[in-house]
PDB file of N, CA and C in Angstrom:
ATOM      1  N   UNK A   1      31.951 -53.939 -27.429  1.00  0.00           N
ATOM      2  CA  UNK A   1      32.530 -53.770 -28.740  1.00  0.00           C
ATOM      3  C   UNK A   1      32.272 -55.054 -29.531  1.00  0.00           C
ATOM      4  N   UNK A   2      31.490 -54.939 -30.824  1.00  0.00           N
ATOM      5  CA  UNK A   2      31.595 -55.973 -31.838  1.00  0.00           C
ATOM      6  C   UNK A   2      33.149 -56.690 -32.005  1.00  0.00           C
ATOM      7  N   UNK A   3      32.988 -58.039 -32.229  1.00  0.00           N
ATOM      8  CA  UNK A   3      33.840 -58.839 -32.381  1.00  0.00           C
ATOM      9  C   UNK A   3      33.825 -59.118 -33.618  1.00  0.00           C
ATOM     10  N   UNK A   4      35.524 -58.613 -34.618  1.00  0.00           N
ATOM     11  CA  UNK A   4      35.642 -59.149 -35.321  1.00  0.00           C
ATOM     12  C   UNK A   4      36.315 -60.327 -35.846  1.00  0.00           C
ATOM     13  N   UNK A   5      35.105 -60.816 -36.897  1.00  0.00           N
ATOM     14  CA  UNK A   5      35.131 -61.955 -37.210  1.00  0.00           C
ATOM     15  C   UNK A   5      35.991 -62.047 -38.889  1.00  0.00           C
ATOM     16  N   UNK A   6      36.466 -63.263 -39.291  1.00  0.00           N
ATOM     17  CA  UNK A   6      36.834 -63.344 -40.597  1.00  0.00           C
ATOM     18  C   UNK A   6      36.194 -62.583 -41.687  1.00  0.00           C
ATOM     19  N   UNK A   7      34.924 -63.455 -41.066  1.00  0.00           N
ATOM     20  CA  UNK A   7      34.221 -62.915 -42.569  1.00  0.00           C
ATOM     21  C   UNK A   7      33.764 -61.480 -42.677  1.00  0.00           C
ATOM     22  N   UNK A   8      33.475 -60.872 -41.224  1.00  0.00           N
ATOM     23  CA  UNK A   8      33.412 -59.046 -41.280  1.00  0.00           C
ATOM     24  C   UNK A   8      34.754 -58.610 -41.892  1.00  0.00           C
ATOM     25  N   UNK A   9      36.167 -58.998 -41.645  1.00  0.00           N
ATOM     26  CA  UNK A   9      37.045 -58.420 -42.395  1.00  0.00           C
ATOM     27  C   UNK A   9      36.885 -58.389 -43.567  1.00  0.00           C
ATOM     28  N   UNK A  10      36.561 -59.546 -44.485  1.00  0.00           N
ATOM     29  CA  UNK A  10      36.711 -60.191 -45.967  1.00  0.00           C
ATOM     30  C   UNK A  10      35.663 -58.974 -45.869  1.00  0.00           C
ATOM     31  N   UNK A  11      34.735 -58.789 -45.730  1.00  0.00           N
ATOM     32  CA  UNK A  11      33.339 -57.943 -46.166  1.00  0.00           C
ATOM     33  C   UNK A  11      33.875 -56.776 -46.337  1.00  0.00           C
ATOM     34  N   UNK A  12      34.190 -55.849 -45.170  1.00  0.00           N
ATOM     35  CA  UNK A  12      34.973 -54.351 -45.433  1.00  0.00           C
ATOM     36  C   UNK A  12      35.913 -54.314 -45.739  1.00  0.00           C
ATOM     37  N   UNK A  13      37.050 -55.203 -46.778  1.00  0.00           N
ATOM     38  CA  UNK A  13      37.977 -55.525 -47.156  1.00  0.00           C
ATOM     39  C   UNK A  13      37.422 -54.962 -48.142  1.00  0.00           C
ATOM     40  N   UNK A  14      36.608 -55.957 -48.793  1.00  0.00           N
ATOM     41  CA  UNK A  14      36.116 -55.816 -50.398  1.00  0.00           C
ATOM     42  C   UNK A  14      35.418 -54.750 -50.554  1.00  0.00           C
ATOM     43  N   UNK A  15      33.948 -54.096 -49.536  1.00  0.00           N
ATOM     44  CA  UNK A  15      32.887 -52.732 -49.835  1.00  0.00           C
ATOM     45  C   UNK A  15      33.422 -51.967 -48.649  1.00  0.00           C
ATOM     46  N   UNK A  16      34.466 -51.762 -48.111  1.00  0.00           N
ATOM     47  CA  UNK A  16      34.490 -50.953 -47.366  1.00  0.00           C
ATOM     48  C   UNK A  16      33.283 -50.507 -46.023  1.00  0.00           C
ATOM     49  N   UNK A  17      33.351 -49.829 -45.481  1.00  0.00           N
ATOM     50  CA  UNK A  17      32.640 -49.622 -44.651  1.00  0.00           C
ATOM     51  C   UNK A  17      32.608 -47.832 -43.959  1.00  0.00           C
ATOM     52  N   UNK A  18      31.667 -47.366 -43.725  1.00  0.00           N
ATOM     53  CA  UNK A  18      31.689 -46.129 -43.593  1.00  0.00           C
ATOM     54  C   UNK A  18      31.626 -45.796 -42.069  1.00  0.00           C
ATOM     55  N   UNK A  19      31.654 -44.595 -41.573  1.00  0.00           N
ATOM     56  CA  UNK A  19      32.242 -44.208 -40.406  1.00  0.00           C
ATOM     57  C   UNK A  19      30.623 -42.740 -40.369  1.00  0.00           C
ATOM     58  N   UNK A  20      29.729 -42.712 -41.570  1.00  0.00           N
ATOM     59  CA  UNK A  20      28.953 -41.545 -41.663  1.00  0.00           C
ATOM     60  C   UNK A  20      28.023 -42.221 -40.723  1.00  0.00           C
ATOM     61  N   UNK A  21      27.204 -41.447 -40.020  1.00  0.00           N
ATOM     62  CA  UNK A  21      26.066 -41.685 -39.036  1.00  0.00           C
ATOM     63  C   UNK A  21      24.485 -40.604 -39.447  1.00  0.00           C
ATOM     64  N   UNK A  22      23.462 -41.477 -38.954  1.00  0.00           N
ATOM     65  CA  UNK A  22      22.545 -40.764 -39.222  1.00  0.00           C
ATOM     66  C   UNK A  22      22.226 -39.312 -37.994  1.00  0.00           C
ATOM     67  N   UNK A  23      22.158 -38.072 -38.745  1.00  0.00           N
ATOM     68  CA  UNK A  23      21.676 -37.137 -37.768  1.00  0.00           C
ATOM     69  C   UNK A  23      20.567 -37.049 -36.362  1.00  0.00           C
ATOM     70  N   UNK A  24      20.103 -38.237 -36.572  1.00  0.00           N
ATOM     71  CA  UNK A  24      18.920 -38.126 -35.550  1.00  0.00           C
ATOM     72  C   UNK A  24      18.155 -37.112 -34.819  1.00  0.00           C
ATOM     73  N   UNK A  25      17.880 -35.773 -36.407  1.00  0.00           N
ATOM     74  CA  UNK A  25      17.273 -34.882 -36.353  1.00  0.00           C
ATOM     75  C   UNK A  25      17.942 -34.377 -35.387  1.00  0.00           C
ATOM     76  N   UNK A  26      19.144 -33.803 -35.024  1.00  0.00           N
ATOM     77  CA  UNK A  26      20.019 -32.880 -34.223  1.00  0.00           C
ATOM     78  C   UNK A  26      20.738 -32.194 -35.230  1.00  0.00           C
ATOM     79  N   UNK A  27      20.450 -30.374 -35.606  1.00  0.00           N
ATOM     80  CA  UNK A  27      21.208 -29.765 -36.906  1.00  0.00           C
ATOM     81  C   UNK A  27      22.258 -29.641 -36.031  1.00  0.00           C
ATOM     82  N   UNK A  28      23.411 -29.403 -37.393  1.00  0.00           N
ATOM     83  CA  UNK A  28      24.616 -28.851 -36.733  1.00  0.00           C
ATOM     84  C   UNK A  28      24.542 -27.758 -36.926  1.00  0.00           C
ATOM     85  N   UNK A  29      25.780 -26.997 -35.391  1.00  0.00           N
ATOM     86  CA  UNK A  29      25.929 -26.045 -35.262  1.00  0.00           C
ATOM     87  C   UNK A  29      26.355 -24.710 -35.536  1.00  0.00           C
ATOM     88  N   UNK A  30      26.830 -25.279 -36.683  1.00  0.00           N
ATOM     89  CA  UNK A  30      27.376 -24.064 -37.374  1.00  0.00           C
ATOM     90  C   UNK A  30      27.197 -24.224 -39.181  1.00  0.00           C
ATOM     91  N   UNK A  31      26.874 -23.273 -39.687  1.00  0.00           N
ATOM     92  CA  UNK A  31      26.340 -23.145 -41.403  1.00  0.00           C
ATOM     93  C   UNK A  31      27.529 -22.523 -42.118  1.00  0.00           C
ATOM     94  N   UNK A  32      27.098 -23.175 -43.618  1.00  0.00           N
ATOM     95  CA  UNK A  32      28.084 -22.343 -44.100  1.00  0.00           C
ATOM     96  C   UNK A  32      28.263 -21.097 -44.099  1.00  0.00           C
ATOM     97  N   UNK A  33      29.524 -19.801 -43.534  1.00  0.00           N
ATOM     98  CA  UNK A  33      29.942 -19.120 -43.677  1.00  0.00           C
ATOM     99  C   UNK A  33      29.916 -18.490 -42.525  1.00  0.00           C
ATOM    100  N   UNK A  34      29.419 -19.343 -41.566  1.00  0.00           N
ATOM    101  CA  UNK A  34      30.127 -19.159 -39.754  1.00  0.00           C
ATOM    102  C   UNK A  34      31.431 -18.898 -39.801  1.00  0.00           C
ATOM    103  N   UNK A  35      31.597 -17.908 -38.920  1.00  0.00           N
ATOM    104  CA  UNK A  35      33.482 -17.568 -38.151  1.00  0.00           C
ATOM    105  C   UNK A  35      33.113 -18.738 -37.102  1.00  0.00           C
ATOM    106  N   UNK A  36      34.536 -19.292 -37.016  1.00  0.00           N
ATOM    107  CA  UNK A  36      34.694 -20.427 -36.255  1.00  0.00           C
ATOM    108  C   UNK A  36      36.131 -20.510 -35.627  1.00  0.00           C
ATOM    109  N   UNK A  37      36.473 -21.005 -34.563  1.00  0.00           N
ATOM    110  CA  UNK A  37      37.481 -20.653 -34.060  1.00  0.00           C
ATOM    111  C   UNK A  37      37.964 -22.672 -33.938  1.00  0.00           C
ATOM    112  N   UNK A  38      38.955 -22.733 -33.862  1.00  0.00           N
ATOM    113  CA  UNK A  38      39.356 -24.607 -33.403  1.00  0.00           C
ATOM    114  C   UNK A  38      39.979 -24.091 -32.188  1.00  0.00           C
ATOM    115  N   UNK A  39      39.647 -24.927 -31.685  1.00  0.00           N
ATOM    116  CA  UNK A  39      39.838 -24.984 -30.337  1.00  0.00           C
ATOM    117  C   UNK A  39      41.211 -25.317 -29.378  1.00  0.00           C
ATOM    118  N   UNK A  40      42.009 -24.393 -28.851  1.00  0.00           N
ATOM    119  CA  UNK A  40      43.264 -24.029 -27.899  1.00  0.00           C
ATOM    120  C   UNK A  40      43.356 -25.504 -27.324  1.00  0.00           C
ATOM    121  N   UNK A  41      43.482 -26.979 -27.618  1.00  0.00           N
ATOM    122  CA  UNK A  41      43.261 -27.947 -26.628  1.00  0.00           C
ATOM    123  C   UNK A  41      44.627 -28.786 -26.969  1.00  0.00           C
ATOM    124  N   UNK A  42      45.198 -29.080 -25.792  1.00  0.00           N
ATOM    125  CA  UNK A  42      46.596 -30.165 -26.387  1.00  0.00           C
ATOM    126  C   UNK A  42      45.974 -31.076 -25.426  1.00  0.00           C
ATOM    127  N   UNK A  43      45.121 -32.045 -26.230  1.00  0.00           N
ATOM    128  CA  UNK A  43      44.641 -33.574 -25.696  1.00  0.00           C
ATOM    129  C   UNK A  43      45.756 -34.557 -25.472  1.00  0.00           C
ATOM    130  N   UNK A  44      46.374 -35.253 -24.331  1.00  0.00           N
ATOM    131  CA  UNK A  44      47.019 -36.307 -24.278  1.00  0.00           C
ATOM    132  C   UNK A  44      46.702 -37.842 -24.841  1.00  0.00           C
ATOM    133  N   UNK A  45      45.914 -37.705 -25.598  1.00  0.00           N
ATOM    134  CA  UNK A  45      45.027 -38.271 -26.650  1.00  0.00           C
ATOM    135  C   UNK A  45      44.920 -38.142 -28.043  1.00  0.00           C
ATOM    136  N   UNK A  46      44.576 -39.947 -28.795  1.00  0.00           N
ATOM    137  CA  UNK A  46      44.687 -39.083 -30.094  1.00  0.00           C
ATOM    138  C   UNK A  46      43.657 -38.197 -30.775  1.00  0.00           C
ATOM    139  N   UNK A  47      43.902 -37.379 -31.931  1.00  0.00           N
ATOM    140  CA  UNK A  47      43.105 -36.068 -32.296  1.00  0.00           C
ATOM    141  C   UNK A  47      42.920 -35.874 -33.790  1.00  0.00           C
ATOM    142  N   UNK A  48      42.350 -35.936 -34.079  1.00  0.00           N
ATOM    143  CA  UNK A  48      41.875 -35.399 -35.574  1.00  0.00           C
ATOM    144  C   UNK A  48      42.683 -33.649 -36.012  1.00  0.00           C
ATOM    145  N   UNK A  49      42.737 -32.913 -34.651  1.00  0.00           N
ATOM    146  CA  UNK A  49      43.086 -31.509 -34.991  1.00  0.00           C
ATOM    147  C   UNK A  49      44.624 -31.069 -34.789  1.00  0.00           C
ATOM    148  N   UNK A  50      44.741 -30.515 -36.060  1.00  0.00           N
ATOM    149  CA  UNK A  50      45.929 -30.510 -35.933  1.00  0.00           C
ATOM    150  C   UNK A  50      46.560 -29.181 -35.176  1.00  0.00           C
ATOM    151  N   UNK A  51      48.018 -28.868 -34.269  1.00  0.00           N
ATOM    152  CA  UNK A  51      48.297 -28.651 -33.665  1.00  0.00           C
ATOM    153  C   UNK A  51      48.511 -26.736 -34.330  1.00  0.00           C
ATOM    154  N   UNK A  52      48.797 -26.674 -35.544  1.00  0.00           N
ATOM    155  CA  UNK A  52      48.644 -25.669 -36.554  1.00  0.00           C
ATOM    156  C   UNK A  52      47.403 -24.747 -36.419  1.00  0.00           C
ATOM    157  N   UNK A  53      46.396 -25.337 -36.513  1.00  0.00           N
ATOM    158  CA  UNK A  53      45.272 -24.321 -36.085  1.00  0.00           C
ATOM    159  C   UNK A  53      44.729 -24.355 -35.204  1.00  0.00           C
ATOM    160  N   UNK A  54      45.254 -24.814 -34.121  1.00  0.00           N
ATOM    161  CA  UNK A  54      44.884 -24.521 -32.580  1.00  0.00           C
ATOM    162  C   UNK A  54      44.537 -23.300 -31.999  1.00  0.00           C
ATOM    163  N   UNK A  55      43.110 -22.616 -31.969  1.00  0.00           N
ATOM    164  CA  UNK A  55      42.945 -21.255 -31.248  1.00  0.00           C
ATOM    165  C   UNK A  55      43.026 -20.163 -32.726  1.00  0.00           C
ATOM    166  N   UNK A  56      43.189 -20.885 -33.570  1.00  0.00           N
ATOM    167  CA  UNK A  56      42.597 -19.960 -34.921  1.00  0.00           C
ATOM    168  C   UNK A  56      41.637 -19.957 -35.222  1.00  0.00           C
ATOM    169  N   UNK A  57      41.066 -18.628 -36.236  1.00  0.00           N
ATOM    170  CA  UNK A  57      39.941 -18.455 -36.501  1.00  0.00           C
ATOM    171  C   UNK A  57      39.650 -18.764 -38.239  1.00  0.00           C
ATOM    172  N   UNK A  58      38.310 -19.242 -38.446  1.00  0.00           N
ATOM    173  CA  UNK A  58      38.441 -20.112 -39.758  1.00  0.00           C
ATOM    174  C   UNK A  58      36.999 -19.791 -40.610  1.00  0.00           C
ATOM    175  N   UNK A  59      36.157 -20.089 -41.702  1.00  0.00           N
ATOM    176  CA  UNK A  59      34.797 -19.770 -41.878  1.00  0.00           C
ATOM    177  C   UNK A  59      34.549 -20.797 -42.343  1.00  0.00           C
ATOM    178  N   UNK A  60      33.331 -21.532 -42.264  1.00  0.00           N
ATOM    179  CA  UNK A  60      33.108 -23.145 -42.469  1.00  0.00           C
ATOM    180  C   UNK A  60      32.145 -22.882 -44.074  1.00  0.00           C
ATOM    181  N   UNK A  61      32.916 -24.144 -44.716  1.00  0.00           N
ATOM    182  CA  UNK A  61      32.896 -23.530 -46.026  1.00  0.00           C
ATOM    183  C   UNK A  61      31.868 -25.138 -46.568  1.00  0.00           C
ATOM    184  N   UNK A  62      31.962 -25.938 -45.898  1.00  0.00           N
ATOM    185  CA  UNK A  62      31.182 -27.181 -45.946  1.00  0.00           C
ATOM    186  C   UNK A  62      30.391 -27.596 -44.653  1.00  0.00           C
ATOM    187  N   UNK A  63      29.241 -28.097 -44.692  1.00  0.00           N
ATOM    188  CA  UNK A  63      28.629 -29.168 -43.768  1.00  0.00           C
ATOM    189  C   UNK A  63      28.593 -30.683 -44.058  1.00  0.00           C
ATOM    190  N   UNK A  64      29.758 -31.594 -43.711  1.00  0.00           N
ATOM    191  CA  UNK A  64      29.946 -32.717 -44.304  1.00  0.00           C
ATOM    192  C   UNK A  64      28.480 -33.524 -43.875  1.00  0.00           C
ATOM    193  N   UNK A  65      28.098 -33.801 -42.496  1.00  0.00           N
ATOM    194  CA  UNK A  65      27.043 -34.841 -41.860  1.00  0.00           C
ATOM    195  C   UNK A  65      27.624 -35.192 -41.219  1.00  0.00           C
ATOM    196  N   UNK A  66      27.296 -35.795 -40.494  1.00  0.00           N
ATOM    197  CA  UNK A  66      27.549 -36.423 -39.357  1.00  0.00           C
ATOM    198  C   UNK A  66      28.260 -37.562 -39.498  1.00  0.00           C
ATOM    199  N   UNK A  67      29.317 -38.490 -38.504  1.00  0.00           N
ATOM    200  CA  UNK A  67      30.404 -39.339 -38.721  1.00  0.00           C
ATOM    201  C   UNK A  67      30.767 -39.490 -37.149  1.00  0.00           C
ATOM    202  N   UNK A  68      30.893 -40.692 -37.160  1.00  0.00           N
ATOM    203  CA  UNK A  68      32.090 -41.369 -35.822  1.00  0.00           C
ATOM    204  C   UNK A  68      32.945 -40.216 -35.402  1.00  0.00           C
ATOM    205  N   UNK A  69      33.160 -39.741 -33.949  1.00  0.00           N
ATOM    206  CA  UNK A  69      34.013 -38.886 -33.879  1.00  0.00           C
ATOM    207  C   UNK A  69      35.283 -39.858 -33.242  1.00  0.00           C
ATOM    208  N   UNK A  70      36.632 -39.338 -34.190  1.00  0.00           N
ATOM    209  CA  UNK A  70      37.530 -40.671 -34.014  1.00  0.00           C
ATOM    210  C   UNK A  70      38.337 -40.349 -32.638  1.00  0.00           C
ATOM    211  N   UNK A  71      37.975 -39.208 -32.253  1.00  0.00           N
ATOM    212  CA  UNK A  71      38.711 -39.239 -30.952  1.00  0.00           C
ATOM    213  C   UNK A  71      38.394 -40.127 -29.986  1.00  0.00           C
ATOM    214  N   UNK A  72      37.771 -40.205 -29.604  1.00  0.00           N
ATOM    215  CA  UNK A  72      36.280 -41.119 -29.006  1.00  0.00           C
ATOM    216  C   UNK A  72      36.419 -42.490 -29.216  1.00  0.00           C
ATOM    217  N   UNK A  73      36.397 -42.706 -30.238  1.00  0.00           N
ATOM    218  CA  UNK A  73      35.923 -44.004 -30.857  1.00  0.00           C
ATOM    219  C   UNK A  73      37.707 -45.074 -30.833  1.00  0.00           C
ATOM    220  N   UNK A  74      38.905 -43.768 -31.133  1.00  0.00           N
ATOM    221  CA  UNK A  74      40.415 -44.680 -30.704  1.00  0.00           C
ATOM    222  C   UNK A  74      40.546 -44.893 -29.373  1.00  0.00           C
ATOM    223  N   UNK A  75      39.888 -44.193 -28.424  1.00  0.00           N
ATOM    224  CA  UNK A  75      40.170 -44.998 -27.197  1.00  0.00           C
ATOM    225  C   UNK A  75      38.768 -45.647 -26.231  1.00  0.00           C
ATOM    226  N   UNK A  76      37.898 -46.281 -27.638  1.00  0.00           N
ATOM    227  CA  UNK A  76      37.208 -47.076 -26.942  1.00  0.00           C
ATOM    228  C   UNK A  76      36.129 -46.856 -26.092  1.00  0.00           C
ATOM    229  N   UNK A  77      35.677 -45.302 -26.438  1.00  0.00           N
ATOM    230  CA  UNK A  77      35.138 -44.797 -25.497  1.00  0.00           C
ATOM    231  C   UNK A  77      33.750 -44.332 -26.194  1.00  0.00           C
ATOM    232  N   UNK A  78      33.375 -45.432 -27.176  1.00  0.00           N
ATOM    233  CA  UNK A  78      32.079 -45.229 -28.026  1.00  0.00           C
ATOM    234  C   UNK A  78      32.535 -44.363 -29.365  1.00  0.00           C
ATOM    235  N   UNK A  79      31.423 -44.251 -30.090  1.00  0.00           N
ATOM    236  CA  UNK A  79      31.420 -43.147 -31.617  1.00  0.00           C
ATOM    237  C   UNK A  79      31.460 -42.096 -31.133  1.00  0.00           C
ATOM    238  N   UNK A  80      30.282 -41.086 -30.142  1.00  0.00           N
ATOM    239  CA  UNK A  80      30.140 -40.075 -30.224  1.00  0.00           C
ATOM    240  C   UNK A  80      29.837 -39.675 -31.664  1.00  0.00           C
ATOM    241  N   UNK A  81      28.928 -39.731 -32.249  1.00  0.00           N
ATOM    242  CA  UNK A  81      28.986 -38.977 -33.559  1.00  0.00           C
ATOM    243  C   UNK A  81      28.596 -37.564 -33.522  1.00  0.00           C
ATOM    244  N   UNK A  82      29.039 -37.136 -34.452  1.00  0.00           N
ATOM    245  CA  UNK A  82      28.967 -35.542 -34.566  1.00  0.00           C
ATOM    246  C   UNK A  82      29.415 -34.946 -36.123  1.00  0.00           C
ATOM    247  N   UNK A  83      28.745 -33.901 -36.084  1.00  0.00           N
ATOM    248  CA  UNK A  83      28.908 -32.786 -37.544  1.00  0.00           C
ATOM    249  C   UNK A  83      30.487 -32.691 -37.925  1.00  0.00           C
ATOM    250  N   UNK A  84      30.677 -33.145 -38.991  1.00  0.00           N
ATOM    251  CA  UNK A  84      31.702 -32.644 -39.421  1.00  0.00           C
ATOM    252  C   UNK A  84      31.923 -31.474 -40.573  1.00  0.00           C
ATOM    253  N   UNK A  85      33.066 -30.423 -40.374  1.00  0.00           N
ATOM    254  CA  UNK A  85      32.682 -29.289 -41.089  1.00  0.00           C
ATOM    255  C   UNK A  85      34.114 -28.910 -41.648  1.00  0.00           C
ATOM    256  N   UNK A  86      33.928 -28.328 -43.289  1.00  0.00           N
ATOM    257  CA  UNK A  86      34.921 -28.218 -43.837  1.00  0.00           C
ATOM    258  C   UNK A  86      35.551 -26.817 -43.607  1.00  0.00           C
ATOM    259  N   UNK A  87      36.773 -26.685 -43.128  1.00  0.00           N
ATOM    260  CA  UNK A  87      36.616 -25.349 -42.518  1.00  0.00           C
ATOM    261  C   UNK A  87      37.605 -24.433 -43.153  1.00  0.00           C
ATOM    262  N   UNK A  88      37.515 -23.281 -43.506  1.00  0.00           N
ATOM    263  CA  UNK A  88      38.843 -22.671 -44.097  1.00  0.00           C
ATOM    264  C   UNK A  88      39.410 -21.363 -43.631  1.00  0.00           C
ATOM    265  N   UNK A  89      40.929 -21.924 -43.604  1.00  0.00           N
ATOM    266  CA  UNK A  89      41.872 -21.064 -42.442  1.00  0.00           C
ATOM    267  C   UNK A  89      42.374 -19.900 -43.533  1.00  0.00           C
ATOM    268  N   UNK A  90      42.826 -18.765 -43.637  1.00  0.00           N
ATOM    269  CA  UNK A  90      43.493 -17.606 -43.944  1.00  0.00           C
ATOM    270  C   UNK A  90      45.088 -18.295 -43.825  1.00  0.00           C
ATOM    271  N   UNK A  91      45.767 -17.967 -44.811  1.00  0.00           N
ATOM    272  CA  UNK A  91      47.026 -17.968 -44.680  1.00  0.00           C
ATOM    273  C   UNK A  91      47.743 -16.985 -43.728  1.00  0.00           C
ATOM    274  N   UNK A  92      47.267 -16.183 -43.042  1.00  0.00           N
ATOM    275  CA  UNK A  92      47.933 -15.215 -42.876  1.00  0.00           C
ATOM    276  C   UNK A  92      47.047 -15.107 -41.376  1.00  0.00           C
ATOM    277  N   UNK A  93      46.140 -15.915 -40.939  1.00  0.00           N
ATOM    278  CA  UNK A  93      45.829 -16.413 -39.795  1.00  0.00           C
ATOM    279  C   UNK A  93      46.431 -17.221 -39.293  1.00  0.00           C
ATOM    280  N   UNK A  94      46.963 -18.092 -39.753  1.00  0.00           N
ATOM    281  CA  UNK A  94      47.762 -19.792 -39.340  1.00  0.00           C
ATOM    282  C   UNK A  94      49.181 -18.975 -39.316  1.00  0.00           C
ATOM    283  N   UNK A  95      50.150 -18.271 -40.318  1.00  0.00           N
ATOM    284  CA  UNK A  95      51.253 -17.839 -40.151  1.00  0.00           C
ATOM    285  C   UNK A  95      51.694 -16.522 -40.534  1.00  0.00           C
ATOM    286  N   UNK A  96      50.538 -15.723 -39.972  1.00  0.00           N
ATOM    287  CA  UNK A  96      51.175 -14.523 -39.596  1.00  0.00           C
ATOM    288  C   UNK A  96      51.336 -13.793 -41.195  1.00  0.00           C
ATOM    289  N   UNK A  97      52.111 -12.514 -40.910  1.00  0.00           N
ATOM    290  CA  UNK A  97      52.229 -11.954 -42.297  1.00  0.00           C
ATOM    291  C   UNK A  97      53.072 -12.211 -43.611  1.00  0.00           C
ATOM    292  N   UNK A  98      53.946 -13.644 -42.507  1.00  0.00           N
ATOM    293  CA  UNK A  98      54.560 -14.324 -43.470  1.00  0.00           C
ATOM    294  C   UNK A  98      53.876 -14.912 -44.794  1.00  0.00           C
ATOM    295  N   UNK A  99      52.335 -15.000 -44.224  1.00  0.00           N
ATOM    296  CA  UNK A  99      51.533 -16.140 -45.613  1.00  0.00           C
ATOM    297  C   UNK A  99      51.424 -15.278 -46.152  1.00  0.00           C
ATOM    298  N   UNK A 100      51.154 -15.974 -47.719  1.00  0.00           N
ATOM    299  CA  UNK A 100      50.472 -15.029 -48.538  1.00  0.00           C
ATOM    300  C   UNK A 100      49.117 -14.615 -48.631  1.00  0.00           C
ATOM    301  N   UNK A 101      48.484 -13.418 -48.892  1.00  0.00           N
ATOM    302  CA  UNK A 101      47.108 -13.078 -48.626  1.00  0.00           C
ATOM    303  C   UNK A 101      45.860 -14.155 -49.384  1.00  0.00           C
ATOM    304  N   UNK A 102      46.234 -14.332 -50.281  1.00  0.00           N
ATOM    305  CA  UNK A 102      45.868 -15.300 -51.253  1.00  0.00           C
ATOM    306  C   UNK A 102      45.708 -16.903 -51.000  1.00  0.00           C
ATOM    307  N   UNK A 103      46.305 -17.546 -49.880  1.00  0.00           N
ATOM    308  CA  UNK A 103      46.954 -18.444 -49.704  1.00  0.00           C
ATOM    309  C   UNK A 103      45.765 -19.218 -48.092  1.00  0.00           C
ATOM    310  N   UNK A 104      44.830 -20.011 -48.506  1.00  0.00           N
ATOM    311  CA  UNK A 104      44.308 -20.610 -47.434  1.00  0.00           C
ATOM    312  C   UNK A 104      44.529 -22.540 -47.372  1.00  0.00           C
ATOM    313  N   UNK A 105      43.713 -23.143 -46.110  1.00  0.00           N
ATOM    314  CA  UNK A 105      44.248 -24.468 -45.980  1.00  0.00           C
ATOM    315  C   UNK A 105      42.422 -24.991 -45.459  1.00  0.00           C
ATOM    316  N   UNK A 106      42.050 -25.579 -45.939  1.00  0.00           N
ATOM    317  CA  UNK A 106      40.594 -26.115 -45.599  1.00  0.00           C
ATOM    318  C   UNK A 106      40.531 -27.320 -44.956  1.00  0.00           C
ATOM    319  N   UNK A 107      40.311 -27.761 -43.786  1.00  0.00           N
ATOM    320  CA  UNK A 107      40.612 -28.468 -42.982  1.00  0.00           C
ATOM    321  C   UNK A 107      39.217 -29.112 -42.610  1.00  0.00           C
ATOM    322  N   UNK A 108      38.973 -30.245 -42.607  1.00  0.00           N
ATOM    323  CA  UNK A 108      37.732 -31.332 -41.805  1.00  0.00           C
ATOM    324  C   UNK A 108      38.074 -31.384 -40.899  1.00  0.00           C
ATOM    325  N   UNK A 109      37.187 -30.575 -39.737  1.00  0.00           N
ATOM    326  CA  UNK A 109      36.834 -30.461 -38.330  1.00  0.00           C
ATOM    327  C   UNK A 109      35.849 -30.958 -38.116  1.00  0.00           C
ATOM    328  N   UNK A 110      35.855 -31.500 -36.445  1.00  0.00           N
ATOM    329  CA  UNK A 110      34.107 -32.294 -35.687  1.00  0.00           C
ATOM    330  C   UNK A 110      34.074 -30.981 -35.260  1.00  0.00           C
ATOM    331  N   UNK A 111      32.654 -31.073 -34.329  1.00  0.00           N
ATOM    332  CA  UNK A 111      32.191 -30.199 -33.572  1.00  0.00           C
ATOM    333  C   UNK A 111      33.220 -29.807 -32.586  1.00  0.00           C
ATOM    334  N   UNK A 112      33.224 -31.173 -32.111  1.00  0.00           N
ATOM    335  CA  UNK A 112      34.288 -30.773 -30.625  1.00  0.00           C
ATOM    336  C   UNK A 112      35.652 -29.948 -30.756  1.00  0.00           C
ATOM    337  N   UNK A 113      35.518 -29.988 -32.116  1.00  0.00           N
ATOM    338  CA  UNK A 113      37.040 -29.160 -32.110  1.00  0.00           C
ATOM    339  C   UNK A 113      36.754 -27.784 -31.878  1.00  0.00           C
ATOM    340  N   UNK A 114      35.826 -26.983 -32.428  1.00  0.00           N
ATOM    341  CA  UNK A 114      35.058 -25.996 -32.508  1.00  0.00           C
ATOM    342  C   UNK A 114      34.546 -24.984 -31.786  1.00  0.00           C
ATOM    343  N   UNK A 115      34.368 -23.757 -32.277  1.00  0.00           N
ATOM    344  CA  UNK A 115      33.728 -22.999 -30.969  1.00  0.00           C
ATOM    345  C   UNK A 115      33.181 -21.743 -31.785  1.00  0.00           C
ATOM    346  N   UNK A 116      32.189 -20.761 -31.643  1.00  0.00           N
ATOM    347  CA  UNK A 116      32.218 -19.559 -32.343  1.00  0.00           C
ATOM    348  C   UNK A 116      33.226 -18.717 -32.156  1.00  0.00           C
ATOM    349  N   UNK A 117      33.561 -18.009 -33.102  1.00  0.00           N
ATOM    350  CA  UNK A 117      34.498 -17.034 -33.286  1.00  0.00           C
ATOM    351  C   UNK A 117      33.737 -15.507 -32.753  1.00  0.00           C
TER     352      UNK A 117
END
């Protein structure tokens, strides 16, 4: 792991610093308007996915690029980079017939969260 130094703070203090990675000609796996499911997983670890659409089904409505996957990367265990995808849930998928039909939640998912529907 890089050691940070003063002056790397002062630097991404002031221009920030990004977390996007280059594809290295590997497409991602899923296009816009894939059924997509997030994935049934309660990691004892931290997670990008939230516990709400666990094992729901969703249609990916963005292909962000590729990025640090932060699961990975909070416990030190490298970037892993991977596709990130903007994904959008049904109201009435996430809570039943309580939601309204009208009513969805678009969520930034990695791959790993992921699975076909």
């Amino acid at each position: 792991m890089a050691e940070m130094t003063r002056e790397k703070i002062a630097r991404n203090a002031s221009v920030g610093s990004t977390k996007r990675r280059p594809a290295d000609g590997i497409a991602p796996r899923f296009r816009v308007g894939d059924r997509v499911r997030a994935r049934n997983d309660h990691p004892p670890h931290h997670t990008r996915l939230p516990r709400y659409v666990m094992g729901r089904a969703g249609e990916v409505v963005l292909v962000h690029g590729v990025f640090v996957f932060p699961d990975s990367n909070a416990s030190h265990q490298g970037e892993k980079p991977q596709y990130c995808y903007g994904v959008r849930f049904p109201g009435r998928e996430l809570w039943g017939m309580s939601g309204h039909p009208a009513d969805s939640v678009t969520i930034d998912l990695f791959d790993d969260y992921l699975e076909p529907a």
